[in-house]
C-alpha atoms as a PDB file:
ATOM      1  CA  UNK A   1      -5.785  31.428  -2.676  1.00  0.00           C
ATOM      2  CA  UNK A   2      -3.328  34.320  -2.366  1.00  0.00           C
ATOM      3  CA  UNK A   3      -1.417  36.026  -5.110  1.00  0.00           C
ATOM      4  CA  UNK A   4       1.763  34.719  -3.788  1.00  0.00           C
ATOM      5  CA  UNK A   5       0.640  30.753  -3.731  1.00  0.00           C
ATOM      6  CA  UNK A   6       0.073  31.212  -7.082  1.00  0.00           C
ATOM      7  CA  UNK A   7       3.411  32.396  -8.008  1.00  0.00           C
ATOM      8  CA  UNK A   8       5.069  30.448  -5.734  1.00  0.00           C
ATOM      9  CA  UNK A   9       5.713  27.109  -7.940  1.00  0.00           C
ATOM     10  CA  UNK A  10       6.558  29.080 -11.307  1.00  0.00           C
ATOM     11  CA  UNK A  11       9.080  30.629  -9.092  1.00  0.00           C
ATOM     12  CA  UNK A  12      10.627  27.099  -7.979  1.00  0.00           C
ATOM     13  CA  UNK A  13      10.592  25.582 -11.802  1.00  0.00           C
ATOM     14  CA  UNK A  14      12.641  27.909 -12.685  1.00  0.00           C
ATOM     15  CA  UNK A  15      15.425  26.833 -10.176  1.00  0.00           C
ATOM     16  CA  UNK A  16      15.579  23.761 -12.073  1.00  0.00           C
ATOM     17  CA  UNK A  17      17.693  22.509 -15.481  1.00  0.00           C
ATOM     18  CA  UNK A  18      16.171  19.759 -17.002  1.00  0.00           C
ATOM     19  CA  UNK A  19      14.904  18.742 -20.251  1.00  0.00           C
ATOM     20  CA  UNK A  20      11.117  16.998 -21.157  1.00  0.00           C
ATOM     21  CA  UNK A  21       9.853  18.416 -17.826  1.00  0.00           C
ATOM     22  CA  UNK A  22       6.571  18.127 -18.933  1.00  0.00           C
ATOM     23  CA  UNK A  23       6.826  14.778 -20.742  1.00  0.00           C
ATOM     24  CA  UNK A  24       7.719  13.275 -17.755  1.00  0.00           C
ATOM     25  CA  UNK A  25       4.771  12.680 -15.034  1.00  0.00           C
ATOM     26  CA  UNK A  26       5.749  11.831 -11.838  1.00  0.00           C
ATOM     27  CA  UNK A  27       3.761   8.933  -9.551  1.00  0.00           C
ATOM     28  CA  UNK A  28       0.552  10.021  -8.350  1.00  0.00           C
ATOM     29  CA  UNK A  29       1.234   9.964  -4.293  1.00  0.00           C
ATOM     30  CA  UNK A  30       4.278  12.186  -5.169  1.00  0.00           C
ATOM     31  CA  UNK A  31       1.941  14.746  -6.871  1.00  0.00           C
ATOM     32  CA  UNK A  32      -1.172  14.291  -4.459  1.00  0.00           C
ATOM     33  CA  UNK A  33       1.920  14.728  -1.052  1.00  0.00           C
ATOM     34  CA  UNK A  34       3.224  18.101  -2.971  1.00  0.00           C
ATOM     35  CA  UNK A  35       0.118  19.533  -3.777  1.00  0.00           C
ATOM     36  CA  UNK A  36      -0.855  18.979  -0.355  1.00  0.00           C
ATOM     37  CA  UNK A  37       2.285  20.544   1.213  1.00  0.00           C
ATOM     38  CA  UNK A  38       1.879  23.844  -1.295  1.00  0.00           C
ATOM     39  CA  UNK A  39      -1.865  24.086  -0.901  1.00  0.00           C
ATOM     40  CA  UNK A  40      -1.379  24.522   3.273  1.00  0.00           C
ATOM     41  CA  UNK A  41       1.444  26.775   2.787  1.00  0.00           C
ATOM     42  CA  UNK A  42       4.565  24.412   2.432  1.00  0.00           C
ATOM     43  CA  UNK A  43       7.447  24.370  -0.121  1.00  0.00           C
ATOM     44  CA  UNK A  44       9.099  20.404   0.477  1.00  0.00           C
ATOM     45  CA  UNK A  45      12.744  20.278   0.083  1.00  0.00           C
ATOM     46  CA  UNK A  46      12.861  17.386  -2.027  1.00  0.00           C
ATOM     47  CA  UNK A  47      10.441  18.502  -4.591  1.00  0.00           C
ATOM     48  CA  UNK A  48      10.995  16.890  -8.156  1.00  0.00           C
ATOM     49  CA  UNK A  49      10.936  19.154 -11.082  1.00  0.00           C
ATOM     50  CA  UNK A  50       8.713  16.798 -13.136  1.00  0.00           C
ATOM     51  CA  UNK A  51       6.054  16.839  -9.980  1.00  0.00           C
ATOM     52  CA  UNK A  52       6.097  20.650 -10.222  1.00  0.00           C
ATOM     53  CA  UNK A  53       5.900  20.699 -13.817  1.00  0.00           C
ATOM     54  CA  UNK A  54       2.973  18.434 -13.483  1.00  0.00           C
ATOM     55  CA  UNK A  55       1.271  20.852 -10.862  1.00  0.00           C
ATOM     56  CA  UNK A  56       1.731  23.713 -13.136  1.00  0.00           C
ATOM     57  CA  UNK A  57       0.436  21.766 -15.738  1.00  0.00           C
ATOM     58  CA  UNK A  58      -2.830  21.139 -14.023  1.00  0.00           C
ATOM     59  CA  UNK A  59      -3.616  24.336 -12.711  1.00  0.00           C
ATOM     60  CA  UNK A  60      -2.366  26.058 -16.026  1.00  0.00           C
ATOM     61  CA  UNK A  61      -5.764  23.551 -17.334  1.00  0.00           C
ATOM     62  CA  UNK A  62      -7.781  23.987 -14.028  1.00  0.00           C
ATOM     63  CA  UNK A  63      -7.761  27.715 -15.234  1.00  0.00           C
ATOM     64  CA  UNK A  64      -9.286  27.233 -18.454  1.00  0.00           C
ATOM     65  CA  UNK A  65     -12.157  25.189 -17.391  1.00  0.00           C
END
């Protein structure tokens, strides 16, 4: 995985106001569909802070294991 993947959704939370993004988890086929569209490359349109929140979430853990 490139530098730039990695950086890439920290970059696109912060385009986002909302509060409790990461109380808030999104539905699992949203999650699975984004994570697929960012792991080949893709940044979706209609992205939902609380799904990237989540995704930060678990590779923030996915680091630490």
């Amino acid at each position: 995985m490139s530098e730039r993947s990695r950086i890439q959704p920290f970059k696109l939370l912060l385009q986002f106001q909302a509060e409790g993004i990461f109380r808030i988890t999104p539905e699992n086929s949203q999650e699975e569909h984004v994570r697929e569209q960012l792991n080949s490359g893709i940044v979706p349109d209609d992205i939902d802070v609380h799904c990237l929140a989540s995704l930060i979430k678990v590779f923030g853990n996915a680091m630490f294991v």
